[in-house]
N, C-alpha and C. Protein backbone atom coordinates (compact mmCIF):
# COMPACT_ATOMS: atom_id res chain seq x y z
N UNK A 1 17.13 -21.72 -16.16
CA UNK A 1 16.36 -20.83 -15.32
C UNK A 1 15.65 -21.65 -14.23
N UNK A 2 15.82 -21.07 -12.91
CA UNK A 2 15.20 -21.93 -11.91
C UNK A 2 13.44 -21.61 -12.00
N UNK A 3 12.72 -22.70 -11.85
CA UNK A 3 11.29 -22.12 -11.64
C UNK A 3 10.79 -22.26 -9.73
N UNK A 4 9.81 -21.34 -9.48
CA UNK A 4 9.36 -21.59 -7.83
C UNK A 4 8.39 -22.30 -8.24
N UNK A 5 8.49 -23.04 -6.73
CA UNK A 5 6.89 -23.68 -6.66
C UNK A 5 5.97 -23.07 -5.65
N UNK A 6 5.01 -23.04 -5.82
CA UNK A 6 4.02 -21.95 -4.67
C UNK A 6 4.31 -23.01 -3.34
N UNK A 7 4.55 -22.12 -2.27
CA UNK A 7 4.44 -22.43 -0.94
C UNK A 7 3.04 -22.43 -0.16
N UNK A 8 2.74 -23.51 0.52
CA UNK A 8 1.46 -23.87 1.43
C UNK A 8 1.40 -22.52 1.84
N UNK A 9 0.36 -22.16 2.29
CA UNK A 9 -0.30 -20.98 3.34
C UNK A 9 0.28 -21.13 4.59
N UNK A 10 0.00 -22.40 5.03
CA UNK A 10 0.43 -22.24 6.35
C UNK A 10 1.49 -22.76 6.92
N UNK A 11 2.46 -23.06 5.52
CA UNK A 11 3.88 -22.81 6.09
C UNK A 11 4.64 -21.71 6.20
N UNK A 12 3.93 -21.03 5.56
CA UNK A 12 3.98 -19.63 5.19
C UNK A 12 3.89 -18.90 6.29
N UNK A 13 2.59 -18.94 7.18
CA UNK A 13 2.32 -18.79 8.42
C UNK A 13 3.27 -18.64 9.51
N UNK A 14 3.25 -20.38 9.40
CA UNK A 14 4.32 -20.69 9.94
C UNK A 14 5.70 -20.27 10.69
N UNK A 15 6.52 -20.17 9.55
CA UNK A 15 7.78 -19.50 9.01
C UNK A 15 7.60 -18.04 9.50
N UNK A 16 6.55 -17.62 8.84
CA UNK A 16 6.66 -15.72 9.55
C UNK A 16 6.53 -15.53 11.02
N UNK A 17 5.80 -16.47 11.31
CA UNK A 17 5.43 -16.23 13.33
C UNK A 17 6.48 -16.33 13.74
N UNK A 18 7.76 -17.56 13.12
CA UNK A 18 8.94 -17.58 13.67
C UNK A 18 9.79 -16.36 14.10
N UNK A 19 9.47 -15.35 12.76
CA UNK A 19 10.43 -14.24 12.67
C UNK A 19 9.82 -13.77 13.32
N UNK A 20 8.71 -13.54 14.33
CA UNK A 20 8.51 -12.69 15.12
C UNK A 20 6.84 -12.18 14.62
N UNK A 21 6.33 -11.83 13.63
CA UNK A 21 4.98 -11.50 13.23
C UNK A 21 3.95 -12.21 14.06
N UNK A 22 2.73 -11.40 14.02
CA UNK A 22 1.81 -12.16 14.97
C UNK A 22 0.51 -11.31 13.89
N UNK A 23 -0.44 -12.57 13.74
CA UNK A 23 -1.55 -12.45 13.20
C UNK A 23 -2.40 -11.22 13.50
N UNK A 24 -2.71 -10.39 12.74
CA UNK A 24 -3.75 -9.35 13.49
C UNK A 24 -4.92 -9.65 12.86
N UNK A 25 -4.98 -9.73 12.10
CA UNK A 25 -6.92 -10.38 11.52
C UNK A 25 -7.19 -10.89 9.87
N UNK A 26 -8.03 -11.72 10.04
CA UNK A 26 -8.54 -12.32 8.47
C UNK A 26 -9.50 -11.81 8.02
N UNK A 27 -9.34 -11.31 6.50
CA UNK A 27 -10.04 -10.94 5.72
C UNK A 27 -10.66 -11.35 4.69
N UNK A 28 -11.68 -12.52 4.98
CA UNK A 28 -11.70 -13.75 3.45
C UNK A 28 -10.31 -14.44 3.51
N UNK A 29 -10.02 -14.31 2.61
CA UNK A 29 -9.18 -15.37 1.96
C UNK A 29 -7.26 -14.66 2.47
N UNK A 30 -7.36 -13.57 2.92
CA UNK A 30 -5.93 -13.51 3.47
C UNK A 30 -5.92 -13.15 4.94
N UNK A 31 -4.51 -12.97 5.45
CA UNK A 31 -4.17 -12.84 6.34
C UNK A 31 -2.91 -11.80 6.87
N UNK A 32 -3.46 -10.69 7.54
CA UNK A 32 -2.72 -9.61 7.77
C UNK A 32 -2.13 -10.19 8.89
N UNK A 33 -0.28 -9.91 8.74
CA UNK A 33 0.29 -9.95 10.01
C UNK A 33 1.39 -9.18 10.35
N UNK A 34 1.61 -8.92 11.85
CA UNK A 34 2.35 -7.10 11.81
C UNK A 34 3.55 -7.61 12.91
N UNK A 35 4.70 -7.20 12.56
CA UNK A 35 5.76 -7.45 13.84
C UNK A 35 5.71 -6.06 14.28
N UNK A 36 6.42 -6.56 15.61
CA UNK A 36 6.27 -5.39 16.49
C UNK A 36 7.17 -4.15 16.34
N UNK A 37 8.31 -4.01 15.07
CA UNK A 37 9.08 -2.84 14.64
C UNK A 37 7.84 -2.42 13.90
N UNK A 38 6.61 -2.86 12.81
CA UNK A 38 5.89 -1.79 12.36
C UNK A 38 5.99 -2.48 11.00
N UNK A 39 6.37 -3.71 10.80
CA UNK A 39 6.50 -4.23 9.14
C UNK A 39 5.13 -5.26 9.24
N UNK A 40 4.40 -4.91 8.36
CA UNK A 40 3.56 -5.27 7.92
C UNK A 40 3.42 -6.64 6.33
N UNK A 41 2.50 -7.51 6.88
CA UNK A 41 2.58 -8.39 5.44
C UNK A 41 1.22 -8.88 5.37
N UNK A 42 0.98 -9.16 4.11
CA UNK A 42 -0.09 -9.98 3.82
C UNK A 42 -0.34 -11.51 3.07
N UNK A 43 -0.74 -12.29 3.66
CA UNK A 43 -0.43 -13.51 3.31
C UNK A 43 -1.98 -14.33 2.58
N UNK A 44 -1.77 -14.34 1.27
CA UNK A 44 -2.91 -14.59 0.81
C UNK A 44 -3.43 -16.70 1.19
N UNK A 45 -4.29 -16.53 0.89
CA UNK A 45 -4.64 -18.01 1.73
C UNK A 45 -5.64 -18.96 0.27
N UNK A 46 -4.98 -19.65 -0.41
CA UNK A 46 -6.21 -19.72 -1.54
C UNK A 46 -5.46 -21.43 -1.32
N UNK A 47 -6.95 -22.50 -1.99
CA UNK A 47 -6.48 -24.06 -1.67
C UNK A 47 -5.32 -24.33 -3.09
């Protein structure tokens, strides 16, 4: 069985801006971000 390893935050970031998402605002500890078709994500941010 393969196991994951948690991914950094802000490669995470990263990686999604690529696809096109753009930050709309921080809430504590995450980060809402919305592409412009209307898909929405949330990217939690913890050390």
């Amino acid at each position: 069985m393969m196991s994951l390893r948690p991914t950094p935050a802000k490669k995470v970031i990263k990686d999604v801006t690529k696809m096109g998402f753009k930050v709309v605002r921080q809430r504590g500890s995450h980060v809402m971000m919305k592409h412009p078709d209307g898909r929405i994500t949330v990217i939690p941010v913890h050390p």
